[in-house]
N, C-alpha and C. Protein backbone atom coordinates (compact mmCIF):
# COMPACT_ATOMS: atom_id res chain seq x y z
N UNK A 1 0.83 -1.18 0.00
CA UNK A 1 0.00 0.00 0.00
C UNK A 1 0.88 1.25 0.00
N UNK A 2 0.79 2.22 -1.17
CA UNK A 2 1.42 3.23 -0.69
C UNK A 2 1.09 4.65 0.30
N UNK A 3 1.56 5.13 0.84
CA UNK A 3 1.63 6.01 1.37
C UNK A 3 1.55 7.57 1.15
N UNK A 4 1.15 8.32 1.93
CA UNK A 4 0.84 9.77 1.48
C UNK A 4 2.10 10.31 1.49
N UNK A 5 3.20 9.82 2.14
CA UNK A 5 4.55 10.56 1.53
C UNK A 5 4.87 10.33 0.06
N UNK A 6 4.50 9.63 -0.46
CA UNK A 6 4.95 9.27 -2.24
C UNK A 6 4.04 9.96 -2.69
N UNK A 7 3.46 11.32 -2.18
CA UNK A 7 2.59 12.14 -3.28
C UNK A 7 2.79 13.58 -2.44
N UNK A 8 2.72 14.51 -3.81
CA UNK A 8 3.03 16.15 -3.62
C UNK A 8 1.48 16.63 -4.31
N UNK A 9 1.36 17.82 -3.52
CA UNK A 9 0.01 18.75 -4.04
C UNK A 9 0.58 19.70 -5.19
N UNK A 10 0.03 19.67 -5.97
CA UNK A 10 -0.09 20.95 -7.37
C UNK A 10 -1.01 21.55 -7.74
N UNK A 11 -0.47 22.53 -7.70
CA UNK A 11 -1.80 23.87 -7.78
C UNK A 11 -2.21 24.12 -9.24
N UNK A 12 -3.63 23.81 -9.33
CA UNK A 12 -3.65 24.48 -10.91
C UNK A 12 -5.11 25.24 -10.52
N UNK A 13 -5.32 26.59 -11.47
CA UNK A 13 -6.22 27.16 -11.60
C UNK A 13 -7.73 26.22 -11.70
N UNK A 14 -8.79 27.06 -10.30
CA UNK A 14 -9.78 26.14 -10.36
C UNK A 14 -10.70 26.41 -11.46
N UNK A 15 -10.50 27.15 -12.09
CA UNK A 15 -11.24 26.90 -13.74
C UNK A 15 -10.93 25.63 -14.47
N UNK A 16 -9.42 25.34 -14.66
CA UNK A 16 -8.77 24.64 -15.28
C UNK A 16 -9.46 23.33 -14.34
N UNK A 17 -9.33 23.14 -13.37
CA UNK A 17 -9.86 21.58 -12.48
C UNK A 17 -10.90 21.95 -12.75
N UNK A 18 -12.13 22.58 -12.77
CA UNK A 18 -13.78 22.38 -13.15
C UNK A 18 -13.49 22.11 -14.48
N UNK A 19 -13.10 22.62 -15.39
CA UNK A 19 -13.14 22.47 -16.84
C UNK A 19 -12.72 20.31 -17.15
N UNK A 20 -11.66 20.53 -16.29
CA UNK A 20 -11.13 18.94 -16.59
C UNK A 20 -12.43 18.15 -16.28
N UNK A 21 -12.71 18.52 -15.09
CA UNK A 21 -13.94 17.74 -14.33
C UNK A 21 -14.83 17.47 -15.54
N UNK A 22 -15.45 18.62 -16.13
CA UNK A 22 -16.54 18.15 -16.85
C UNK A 22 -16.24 17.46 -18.21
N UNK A 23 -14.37 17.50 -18.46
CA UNK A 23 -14.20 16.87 -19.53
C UNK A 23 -14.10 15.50 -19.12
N UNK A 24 -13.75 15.20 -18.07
CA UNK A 24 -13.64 14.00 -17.99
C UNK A 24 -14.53 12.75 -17.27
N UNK A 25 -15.84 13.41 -16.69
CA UNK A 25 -17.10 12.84 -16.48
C UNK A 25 -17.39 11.81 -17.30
N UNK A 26 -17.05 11.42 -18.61
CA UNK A 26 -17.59 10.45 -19.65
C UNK A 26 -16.12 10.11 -20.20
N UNK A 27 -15.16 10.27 -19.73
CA UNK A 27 -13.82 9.87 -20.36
C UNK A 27 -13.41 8.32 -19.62
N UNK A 28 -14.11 7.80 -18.65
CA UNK A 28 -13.38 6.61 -18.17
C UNK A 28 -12.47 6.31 -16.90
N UNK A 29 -12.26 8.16 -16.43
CA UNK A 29 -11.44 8.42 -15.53
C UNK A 29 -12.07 8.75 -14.09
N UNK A 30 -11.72 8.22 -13.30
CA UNK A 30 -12.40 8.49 -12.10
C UNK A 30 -12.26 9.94 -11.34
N UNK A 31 -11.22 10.38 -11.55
CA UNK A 31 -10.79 12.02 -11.10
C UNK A 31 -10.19 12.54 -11.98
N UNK A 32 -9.98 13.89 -11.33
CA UNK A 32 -8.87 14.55 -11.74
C UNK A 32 -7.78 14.78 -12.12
N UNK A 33 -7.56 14.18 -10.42
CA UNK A 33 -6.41 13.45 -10.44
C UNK A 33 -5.80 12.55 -11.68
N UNK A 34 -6.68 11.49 -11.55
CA UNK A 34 -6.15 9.90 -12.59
C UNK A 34 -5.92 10.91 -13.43
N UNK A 35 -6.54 11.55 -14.28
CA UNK A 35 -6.62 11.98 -15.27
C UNK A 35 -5.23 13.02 -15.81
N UNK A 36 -4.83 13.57 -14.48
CA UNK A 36 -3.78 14.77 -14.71
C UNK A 36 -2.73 14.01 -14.64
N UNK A 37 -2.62 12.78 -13.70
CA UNK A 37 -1.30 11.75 -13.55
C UNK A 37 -1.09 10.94 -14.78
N UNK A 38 -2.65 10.41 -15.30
CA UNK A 38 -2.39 10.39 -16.65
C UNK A 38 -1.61 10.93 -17.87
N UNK A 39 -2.25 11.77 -18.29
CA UNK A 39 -1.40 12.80 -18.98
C UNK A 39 0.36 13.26 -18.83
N UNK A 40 0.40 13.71 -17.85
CA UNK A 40 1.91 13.71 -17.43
C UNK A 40 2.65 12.37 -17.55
N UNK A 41 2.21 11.01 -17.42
CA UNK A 41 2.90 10.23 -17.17
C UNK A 41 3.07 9.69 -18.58
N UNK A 42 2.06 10.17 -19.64
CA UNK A 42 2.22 10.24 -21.20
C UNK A 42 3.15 11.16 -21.97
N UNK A 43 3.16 12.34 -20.99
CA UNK A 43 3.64 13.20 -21.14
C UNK A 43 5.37 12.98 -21.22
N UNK A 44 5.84 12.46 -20.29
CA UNK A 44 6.76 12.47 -19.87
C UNK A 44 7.67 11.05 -20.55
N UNK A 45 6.73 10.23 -20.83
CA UNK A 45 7.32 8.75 -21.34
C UNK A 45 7.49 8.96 -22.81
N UNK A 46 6.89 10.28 -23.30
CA UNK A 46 6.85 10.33 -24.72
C UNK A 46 8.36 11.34 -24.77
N UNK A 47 9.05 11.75 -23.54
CA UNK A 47 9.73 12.55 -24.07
C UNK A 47 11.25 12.79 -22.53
N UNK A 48 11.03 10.89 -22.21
CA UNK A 48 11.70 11.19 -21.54
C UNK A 48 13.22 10.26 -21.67
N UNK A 49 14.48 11.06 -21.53
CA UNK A 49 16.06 10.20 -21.70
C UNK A 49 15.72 8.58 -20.84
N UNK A 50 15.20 9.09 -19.93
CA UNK A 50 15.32 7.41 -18.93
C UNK A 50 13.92 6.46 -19.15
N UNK A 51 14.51 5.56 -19.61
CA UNK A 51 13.03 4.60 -19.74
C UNK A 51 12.57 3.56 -18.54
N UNK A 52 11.33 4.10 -18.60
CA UNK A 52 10.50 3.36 -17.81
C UNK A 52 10.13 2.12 -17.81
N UNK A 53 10.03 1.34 -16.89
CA UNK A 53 9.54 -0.04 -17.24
C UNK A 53 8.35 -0.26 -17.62
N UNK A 54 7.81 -1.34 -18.45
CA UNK A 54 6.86 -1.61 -19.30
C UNK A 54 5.84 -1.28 -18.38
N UNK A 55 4.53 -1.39 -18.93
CA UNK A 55 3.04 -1.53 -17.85
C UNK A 55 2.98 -2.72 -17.97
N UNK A 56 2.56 -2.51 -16.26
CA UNK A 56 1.90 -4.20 -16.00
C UNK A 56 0.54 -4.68 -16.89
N UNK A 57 0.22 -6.03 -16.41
CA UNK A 57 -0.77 -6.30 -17.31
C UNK A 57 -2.10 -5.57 -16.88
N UNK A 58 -2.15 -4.84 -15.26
CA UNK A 58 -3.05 -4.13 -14.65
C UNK A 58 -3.54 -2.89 -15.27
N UNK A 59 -2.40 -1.97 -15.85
CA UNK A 59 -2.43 -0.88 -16.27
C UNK A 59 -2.58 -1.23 -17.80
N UNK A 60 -2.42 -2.35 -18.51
CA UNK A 60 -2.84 -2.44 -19.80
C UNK A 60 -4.30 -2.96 -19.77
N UNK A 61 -4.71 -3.43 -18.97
CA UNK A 61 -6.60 -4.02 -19.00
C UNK A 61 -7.17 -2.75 -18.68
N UNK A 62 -6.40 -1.19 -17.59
CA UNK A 62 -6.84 -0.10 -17.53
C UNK A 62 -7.09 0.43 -18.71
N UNK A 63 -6.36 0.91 -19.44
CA UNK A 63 -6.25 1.24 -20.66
C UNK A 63 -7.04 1.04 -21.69
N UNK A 64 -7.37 -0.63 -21.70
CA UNK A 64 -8.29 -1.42 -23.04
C UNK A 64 -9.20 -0.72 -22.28
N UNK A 65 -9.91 -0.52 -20.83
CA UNK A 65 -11.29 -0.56 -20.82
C UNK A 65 -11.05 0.85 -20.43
N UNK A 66 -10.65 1.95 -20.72
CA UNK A 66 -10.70 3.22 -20.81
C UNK A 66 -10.85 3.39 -22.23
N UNK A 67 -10.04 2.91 -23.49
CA UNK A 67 -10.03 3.18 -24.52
C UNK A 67 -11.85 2.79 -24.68
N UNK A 68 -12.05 1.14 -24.27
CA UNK A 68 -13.50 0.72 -24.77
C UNK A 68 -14.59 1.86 -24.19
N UNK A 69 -14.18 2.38 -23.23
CA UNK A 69 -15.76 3.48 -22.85
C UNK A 69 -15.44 4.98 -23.52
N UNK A 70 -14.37 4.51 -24.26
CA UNK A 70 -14.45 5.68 -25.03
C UNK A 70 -14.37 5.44 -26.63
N UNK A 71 -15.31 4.76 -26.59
CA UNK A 71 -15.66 3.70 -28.08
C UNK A 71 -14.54 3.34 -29.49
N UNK A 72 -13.28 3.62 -28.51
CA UNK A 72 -12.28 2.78 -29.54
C UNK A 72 -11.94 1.84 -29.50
N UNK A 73 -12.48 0.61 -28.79
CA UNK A 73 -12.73 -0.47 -28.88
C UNK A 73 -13.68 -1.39 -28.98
């Protein structure tokens, strides 16, 4: 189980978090959060020197059934 020390708060404009919110109500994503850790962690693997280890098979069945409720599968 991890712990609340393996996580930092980031401030973003609360327009910008309502706006996500309502984009992501029908996206598959449970928060904000998922959604912003998402991104960054796309973000960052698409453009980062040190490579990451593969996704588990957990985070790839995430994925298929995020992609499927968002009818690309």
């Amino acid at each position: 189980m991890k712990t609340e020390k393996n996580k930092v708060t980031i401030k973003i404009p609360r327009s910008l978090y309502e706006n996500l919110g309502k984009i992501i109500a029908s996206g598959g994503f449970n928060s904000v959060t998922e959604f912003i850790v998402y991104v960054l962690r796309d973000l960052i693997s698409s453009r980062s020197v040190k490579k990451e280890p593969s996704l588990s098979q957990e985070e790839i069945d995430l994925i298929k059934k995020r992609l499927k409720s968002l009818g690309y599968l």
